[in-house]
N, C-alpha and C. Protein backbone atom coordinates (compact mmCIF):
# COMPACT_ATOMS: atom_id res chain seq x y z
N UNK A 1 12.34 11.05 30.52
CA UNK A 1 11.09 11.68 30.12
C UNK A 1 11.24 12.37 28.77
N UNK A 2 12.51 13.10 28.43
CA UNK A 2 13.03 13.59 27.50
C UNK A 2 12.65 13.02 26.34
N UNK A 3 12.96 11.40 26.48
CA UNK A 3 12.90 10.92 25.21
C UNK A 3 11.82 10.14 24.90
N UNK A 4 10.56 10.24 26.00
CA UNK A 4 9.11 9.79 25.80
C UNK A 4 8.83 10.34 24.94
N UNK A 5 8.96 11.85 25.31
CA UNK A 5 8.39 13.14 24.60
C UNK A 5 8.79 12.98 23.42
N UNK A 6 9.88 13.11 22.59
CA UNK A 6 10.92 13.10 21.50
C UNK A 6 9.82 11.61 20.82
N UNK A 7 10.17 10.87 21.34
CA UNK A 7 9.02 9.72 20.74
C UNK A 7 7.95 9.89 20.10
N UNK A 8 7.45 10.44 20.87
CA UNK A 8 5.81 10.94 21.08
C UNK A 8 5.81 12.07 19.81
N UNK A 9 6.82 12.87 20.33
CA UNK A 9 6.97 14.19 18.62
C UNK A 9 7.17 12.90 17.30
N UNK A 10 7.89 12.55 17.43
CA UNK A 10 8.35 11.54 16.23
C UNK A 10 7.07 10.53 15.52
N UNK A 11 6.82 9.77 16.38
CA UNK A 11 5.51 8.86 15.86
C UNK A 11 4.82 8.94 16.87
N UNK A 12 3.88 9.81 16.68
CA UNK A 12 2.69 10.21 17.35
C UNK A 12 1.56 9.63 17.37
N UNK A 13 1.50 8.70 16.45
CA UNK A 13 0.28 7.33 16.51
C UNK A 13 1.30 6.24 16.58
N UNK A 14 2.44 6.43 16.95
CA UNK A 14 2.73 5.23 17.25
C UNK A 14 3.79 4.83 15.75
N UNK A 15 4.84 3.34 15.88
CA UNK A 15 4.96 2.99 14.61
C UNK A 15 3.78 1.74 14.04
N UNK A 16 4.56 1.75 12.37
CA UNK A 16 3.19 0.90 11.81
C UNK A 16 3.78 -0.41 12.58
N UNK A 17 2.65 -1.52 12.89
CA UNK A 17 2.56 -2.30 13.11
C UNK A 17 1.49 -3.35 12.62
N UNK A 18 1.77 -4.33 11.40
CA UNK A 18 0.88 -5.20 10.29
C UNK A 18 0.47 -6.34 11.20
N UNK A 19 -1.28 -6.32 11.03
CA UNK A 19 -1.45 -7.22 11.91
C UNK A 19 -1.35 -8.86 10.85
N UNK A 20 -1.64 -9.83 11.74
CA UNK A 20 -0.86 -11.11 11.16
C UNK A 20 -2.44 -11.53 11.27
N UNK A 21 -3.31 -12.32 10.88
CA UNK A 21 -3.41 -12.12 9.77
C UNK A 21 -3.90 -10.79 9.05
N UNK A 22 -3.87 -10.43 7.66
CA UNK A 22 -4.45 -9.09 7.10
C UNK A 22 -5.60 -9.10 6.65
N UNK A 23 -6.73 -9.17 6.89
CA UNK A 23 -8.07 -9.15 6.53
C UNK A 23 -8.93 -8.51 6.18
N UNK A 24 -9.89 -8.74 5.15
CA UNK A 24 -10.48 -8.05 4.41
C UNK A 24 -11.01 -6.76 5.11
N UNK A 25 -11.54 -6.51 6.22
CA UNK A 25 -11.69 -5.46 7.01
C UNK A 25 -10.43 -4.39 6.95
N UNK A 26 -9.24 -5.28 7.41
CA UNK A 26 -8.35 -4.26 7.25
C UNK A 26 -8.01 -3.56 5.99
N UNK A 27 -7.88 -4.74 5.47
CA UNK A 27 -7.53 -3.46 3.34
C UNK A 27 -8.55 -2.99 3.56
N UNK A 28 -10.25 -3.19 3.78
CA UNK A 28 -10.77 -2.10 3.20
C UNK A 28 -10.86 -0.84 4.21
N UNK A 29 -10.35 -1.17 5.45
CA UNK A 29 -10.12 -0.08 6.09
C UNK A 29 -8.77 0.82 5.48
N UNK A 30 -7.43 0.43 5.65
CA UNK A 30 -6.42 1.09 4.96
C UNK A 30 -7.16 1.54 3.34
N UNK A 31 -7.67 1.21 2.23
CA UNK A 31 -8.04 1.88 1.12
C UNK A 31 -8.97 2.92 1.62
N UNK A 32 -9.82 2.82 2.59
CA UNK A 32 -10.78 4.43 3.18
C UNK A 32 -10.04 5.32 3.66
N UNK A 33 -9.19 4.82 4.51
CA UNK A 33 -7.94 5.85 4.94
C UNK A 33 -7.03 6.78 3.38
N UNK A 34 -6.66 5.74 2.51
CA UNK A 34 -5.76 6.27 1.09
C UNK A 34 -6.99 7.08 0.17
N UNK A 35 -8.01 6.89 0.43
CA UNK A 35 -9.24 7.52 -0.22
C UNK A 35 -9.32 8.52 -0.13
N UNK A 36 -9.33 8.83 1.48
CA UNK A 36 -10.46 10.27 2.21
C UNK A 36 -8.88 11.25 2.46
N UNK A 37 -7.56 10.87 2.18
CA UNK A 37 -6.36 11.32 3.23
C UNK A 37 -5.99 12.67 2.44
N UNK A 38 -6.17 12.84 0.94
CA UNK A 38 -5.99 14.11 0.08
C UNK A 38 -7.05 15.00 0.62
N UNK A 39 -7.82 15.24 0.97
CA UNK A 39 -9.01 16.11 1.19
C UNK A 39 -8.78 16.05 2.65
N UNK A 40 -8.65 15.36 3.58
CA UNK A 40 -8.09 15.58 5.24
C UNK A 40 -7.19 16.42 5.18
N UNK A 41 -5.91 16.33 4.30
CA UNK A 41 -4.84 16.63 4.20
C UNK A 41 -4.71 18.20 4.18
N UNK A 42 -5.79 18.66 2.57
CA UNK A 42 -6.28 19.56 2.35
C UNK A 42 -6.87 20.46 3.32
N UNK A 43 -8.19 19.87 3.71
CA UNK A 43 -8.90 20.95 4.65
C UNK A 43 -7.35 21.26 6.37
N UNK A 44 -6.90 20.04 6.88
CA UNK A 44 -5.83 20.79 7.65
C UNK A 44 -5.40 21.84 7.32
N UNK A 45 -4.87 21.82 5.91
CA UNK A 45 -3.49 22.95 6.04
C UNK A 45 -3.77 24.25 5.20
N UNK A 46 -5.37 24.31 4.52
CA UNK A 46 -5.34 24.90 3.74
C UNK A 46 -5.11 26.67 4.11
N UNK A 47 -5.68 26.82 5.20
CA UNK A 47 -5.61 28.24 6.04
C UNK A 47 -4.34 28.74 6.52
N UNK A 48 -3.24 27.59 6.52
CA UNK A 48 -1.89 28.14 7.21
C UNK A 48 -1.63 29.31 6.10
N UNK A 49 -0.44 30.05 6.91
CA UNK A 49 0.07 31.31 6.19
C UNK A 49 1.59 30.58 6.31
N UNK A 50 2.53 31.27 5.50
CA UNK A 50 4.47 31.27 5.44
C UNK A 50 4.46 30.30 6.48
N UNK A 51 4.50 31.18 7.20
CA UNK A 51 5.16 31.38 8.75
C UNK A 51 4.43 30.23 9.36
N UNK A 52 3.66 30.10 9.32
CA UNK A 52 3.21 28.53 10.16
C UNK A 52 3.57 27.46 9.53
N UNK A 53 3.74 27.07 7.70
CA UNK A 53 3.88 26.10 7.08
C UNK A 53 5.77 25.83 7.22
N UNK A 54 6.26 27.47 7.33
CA UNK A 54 7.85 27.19 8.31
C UNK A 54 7.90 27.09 9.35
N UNK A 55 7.55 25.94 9.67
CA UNK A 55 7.58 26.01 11.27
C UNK A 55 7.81 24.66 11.16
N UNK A 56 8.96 23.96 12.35
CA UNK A 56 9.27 22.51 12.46
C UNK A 56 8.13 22.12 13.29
N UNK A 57 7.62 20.50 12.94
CA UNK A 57 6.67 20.14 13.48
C UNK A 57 7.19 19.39 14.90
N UNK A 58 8.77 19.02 14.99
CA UNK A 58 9.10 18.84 16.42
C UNK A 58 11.28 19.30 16.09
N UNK A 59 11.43 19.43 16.91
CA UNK A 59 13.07 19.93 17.07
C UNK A 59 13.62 18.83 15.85
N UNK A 60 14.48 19.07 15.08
CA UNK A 60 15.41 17.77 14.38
C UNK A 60 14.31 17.45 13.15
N UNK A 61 13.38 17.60 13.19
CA UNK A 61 11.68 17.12 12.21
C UNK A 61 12.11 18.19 11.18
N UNK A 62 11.02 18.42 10.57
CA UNK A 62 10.72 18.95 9.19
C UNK A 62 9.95 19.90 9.41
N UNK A 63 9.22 21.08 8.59
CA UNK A 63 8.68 22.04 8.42
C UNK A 63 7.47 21.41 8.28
N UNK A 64 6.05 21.96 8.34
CA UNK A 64 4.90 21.29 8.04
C UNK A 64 4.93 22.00 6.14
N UNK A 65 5.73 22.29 5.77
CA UNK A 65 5.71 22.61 4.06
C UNK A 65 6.57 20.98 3.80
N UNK A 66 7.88 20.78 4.41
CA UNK A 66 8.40 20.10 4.23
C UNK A 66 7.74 18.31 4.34
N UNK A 67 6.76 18.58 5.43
CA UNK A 67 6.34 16.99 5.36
C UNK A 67 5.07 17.01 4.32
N UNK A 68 4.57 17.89 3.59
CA UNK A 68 3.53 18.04 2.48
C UNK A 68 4.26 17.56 1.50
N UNK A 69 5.39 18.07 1.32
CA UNK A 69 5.95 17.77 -0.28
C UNK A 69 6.23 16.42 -0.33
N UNK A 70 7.26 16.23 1.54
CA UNK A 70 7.38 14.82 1.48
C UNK A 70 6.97 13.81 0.96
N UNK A 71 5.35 14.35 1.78
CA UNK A 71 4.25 12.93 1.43
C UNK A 71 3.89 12.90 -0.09
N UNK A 72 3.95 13.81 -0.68
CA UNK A 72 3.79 14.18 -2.58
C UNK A 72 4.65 13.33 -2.90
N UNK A 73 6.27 13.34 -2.12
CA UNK A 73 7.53 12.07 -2.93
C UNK A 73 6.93 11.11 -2.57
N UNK A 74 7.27 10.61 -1.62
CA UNK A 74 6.60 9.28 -1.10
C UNK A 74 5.76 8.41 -1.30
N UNK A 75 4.55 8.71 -1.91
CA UNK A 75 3.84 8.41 -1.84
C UNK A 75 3.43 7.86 -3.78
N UNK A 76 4.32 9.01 -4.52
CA UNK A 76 4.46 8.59 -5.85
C UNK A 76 5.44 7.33 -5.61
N UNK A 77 6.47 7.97 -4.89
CA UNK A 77 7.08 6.43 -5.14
C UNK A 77 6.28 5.08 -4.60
N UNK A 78 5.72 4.95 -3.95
CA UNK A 78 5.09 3.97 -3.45
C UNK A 78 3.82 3.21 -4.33
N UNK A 79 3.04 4.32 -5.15
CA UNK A 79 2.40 4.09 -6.31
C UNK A 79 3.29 3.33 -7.54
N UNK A 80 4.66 3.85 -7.96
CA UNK A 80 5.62 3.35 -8.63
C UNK A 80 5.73 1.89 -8.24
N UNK A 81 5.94 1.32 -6.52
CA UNK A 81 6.07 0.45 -6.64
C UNK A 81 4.91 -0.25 -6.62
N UNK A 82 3.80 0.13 -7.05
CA UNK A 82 3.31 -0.99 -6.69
C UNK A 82 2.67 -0.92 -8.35
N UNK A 83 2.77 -0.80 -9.06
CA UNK A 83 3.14 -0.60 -10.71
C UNK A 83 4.37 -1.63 -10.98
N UNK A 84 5.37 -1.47 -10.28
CA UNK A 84 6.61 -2.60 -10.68
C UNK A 84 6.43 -3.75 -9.92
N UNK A 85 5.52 -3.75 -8.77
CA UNK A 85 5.25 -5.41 -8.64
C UNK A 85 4.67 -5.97 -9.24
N UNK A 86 3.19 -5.27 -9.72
CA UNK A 86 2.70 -6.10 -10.30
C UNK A 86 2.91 -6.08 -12.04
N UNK A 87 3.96 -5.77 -12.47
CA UNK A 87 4.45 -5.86 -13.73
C UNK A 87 5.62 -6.81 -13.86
N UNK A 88 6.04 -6.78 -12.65
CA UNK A 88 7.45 -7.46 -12.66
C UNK A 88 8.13 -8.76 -11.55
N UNK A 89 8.62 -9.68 -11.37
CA UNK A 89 8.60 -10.74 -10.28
C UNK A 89 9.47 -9.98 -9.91
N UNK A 90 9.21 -10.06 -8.90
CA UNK A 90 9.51 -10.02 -7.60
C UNK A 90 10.58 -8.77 -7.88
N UNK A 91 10.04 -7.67 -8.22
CA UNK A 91 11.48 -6.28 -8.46
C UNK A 91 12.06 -6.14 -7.71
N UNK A 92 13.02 -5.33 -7.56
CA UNK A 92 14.15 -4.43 -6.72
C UNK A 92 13.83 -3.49 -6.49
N UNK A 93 13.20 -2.71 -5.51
CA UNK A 93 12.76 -0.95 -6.37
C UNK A 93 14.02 -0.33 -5.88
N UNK A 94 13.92 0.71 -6.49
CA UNK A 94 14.95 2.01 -6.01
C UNK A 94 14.30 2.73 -4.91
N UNK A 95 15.37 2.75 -3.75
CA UNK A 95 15.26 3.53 -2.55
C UNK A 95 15.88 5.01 -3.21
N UNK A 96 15.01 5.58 -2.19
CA UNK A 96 15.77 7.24 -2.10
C UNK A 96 16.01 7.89 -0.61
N UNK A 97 16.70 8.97 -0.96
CA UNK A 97 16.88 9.50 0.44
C UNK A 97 16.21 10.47 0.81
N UNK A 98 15.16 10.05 1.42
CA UNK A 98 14.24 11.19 1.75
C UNK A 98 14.34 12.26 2.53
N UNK A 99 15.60 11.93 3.56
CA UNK A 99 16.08 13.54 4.17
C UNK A 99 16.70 14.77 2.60
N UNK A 100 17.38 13.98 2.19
CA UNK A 100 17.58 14.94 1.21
C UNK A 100 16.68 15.15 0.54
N UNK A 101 15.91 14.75 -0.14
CA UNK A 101 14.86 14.99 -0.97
C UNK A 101 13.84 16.09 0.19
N UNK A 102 13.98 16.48 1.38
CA UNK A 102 13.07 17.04 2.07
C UNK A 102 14.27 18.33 1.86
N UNK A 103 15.23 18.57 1.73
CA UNK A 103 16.09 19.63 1.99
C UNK A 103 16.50 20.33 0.69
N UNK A 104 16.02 19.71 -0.71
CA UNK A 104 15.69 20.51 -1.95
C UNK A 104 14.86 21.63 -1.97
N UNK A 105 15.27 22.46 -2.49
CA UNK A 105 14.32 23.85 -2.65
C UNK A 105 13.25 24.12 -2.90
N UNK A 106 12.67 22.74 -3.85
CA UNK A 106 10.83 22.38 -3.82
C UNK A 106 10.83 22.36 -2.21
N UNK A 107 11.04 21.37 -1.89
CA UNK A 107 10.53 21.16 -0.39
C UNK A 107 10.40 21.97 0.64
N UNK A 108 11.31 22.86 0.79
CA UNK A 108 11.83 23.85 1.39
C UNK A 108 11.02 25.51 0.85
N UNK A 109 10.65 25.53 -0.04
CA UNK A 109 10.14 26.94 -0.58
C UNK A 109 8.92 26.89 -1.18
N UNK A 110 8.23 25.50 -2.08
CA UNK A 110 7.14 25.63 -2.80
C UNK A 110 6.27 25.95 -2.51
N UNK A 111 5.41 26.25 -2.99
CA UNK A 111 3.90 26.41 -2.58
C UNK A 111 3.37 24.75 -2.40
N UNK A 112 2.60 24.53 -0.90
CA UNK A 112 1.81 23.14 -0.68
C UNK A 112 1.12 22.75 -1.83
N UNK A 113 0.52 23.82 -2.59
CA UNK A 113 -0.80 23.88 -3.47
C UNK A 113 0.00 22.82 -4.65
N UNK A 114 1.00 22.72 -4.97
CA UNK A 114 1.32 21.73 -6.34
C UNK A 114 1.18 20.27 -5.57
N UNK A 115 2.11 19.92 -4.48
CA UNK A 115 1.87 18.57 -3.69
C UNK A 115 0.52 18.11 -3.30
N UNK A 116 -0.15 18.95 -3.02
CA UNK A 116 -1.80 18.77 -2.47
C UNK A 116 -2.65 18.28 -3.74
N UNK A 117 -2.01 18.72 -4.74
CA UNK A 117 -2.90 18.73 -5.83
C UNK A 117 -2.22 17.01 -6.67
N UNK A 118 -1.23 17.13 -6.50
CA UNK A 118 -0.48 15.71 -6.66
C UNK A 118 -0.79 14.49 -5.58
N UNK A 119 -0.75 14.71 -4.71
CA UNK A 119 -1.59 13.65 -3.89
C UNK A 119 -2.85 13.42 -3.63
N UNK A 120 -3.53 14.32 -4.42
CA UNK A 120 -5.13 14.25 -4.51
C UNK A 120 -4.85 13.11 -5.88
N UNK A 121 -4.14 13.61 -6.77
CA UNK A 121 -4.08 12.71 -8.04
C UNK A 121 -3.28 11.13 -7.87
N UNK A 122 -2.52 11.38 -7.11
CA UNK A 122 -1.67 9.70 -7.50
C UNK A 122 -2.25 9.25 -6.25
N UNK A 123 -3.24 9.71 -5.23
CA UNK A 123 -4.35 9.05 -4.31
C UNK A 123 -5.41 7.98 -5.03
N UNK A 124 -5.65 9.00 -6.49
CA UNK A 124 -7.00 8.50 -7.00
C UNK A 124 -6.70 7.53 -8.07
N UNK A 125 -5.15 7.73 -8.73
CA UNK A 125 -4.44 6.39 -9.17
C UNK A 125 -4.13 5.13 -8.28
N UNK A 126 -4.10 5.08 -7.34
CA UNK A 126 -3.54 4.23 -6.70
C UNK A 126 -4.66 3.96 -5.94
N UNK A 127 -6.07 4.38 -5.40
CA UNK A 127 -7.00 3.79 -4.69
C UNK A 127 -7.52 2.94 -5.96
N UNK A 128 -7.83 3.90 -7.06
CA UNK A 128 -8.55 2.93 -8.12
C UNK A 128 -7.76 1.91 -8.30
N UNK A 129 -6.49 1.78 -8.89
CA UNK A 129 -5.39 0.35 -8.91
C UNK A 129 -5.85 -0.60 -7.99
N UNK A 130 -5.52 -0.38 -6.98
CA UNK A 130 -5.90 -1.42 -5.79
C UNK A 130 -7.21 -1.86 -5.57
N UNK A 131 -8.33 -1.23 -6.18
CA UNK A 131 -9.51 -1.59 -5.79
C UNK A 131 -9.52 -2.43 -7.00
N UNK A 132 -9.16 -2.57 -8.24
CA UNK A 132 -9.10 -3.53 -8.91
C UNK A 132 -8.42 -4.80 -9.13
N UNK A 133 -7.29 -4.39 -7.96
CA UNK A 133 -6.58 -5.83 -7.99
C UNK A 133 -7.37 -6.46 -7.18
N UNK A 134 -6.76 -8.30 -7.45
CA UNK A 134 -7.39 -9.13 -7.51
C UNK A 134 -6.50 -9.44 -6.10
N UNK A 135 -6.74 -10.42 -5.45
CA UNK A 135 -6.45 -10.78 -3.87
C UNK A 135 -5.12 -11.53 -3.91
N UNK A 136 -4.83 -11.85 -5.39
CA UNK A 136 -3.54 -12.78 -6.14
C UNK A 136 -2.91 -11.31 -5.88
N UNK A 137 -3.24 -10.72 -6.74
CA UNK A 137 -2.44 -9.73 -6.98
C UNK A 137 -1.49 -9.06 -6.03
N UNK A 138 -2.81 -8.73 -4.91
CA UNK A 138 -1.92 -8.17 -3.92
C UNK A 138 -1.37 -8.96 -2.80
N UNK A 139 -0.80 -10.14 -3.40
CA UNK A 139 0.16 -10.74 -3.05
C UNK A 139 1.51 -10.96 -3.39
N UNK A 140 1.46 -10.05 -4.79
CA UNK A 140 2.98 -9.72 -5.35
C UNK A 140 3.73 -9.17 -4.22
N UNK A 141 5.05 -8.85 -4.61
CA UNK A 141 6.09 -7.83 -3.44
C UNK A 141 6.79 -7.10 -4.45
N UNK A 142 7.76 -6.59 -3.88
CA UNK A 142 9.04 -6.19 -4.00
C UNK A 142 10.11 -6.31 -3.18
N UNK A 143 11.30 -6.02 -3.72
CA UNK A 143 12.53 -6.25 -2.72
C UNK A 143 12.54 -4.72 -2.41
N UNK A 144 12.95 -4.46 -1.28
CA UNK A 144 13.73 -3.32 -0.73
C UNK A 144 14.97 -3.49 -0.75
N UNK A 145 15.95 -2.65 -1.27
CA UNK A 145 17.26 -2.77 -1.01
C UNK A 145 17.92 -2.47 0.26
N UNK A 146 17.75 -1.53 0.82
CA UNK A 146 17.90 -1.76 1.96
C UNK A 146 17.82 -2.12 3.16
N UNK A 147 16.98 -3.02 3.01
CA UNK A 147 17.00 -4.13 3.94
C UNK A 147 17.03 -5.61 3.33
N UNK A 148 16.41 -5.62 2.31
CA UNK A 148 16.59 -6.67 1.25
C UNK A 148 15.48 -7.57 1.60
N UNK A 149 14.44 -6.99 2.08
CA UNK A 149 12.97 -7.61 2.95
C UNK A 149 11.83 -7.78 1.34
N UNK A 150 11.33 -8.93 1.17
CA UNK A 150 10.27 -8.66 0.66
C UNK A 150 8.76 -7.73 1.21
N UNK A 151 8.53 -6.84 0.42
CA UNK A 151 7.58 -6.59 0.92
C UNK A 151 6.00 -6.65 0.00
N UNK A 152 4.86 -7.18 0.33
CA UNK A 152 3.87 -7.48 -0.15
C UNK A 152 3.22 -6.20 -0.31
N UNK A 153 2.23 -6.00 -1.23
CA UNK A 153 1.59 -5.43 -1.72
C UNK A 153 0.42 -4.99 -0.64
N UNK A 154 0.15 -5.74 -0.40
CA UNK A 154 -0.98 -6.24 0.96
C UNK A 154 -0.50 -5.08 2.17
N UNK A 155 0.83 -5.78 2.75
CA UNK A 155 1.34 -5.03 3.66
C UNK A 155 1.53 -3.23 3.20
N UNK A 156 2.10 -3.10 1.79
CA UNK A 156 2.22 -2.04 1.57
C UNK A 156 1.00 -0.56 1.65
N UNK A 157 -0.08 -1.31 0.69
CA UNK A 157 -1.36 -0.51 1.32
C UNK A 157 -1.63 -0.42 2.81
N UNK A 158 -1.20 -1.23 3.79
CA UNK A 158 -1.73 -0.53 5.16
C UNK A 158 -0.41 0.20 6.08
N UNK A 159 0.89 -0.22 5.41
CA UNK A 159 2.30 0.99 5.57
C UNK A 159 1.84 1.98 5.45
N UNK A 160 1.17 2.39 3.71
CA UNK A 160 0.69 4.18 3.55
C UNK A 160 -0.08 4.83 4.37
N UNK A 161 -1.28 3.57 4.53
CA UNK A 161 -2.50 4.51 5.28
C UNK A 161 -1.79 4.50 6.81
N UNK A 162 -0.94 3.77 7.47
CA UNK A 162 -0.13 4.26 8.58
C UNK A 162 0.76 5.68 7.95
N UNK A 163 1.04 5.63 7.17
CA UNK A 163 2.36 6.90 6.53
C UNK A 163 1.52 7.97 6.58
N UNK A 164 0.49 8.28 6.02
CA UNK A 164 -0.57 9.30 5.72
C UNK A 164 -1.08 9.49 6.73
N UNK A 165 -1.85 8.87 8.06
CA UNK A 165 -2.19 9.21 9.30
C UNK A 165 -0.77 9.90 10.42
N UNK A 166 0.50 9.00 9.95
CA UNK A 166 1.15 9.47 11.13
C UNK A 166 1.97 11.11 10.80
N UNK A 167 1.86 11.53 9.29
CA UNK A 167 2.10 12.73 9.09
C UNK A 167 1.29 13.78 9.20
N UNK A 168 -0.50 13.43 8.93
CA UNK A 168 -1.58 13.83 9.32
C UNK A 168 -0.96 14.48 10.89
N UNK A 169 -0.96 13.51 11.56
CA UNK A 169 -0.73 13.68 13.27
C UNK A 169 0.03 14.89 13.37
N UNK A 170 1.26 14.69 12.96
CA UNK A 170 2.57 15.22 13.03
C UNK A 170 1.61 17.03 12.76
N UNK A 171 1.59 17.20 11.62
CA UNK A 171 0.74 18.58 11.08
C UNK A 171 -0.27 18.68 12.46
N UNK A 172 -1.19 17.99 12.55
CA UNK A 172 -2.18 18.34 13.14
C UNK A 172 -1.97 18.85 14.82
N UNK A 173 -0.85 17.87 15.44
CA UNK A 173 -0.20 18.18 16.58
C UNK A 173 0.18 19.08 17.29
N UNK A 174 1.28 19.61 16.06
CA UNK A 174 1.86 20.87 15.97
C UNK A 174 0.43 22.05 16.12
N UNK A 175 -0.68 21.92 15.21
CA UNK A 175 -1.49 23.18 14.96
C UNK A 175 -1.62 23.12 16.55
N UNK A 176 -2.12 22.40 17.25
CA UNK A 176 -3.14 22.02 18.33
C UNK A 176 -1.84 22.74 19.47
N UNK A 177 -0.92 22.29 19.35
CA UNK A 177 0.07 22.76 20.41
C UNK A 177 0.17 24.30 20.14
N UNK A 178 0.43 25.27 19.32
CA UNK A 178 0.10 26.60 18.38
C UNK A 178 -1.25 26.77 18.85
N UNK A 179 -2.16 26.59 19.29
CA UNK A 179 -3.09 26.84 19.09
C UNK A 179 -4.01 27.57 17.64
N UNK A 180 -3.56 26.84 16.73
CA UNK A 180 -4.15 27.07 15.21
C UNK A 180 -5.48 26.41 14.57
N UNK A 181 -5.72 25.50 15.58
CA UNK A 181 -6.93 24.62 15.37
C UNK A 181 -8.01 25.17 16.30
């Protein structure tokens, strides 16, 4: 039961799962999700104080400060790649380590207000990008190095809007269990 629960803290909508085929419904569902997710994001957390934004969102997890900034890295990088696919065949991107990058002193101490304000912005770079690519386009990839998987462009827009809902959750979970909501 232990580790339902632990599950359940962990991916709380579940993991992403790309349906086969990807259809126009779905991108334009995942781009409404990458649209509306800075201002969701926003109105959640804007009322927390210290002390609630330090607070782990499950045992072994992250701080709800810590998965804000997160999604600020993440999510640039993910804009990055999708700038080097479609500039470049078939790239390599650079992985990072995002536990560490969560355990830097931005992450750990900043104020939400710079990340919030950065994922409102590389939201509105990257919805506009994509709404202009062409259906070729987002059929480019990239390599991941660590796994060495191509991954499509296609697939990648509905990864985020899974990435952005399941950290949504994570924040929102936590308030609801707190009774903060």
């Amino acid at each position: 039961m232990i580790n339902q629960e632990t599950e359940k803290l962990k991916y709380p909508i579940g993991q992403f799962t790309c349906p086969n085929p990807i259809t126009k419904q779905h991108l334009e569902d995942w781009i409404s999700i990458l649209e509306h997710f800075p201002s969701r994001l926003e109105h959640l957390v804007k009322g927390l104080n210290n002390e609630q934004l330090d607070t782990l969102y499950r045992v072994g997890g992250w701080t709800i400060r810590q998965v804000v900034h997160h999604i600020s890295d993440s999510h640039h990088h993910s804009y990055t790649r999708f700038k080097w696919a479609l500039t470049e065949d078939n790239p390599v991107i650079k992985a990072y380590f995002e536990d560490r990058w969560a355990e830097l002193v931005d992450s750990k101490t900043a104020p939400i207000g710079m990340s919030l304000e950065h994922i409102k912005a590389i939201h509105f770079k990257l919805v506009y990008l994509i709404k202009k690519c062409s259906s070729e386009d987002l059929k480019k990839s990239f390599i991941h190095p660590e796994t060495n998987d191509e991954v499509k462009l296609v697939y990648n827009i509905g990864n985020y809007a899974w990435h952005s809902n399941h950290h949504y959750a994570h924040i929102e979970n936590l308030m609801k269990r707190k009774g903060w909501l």
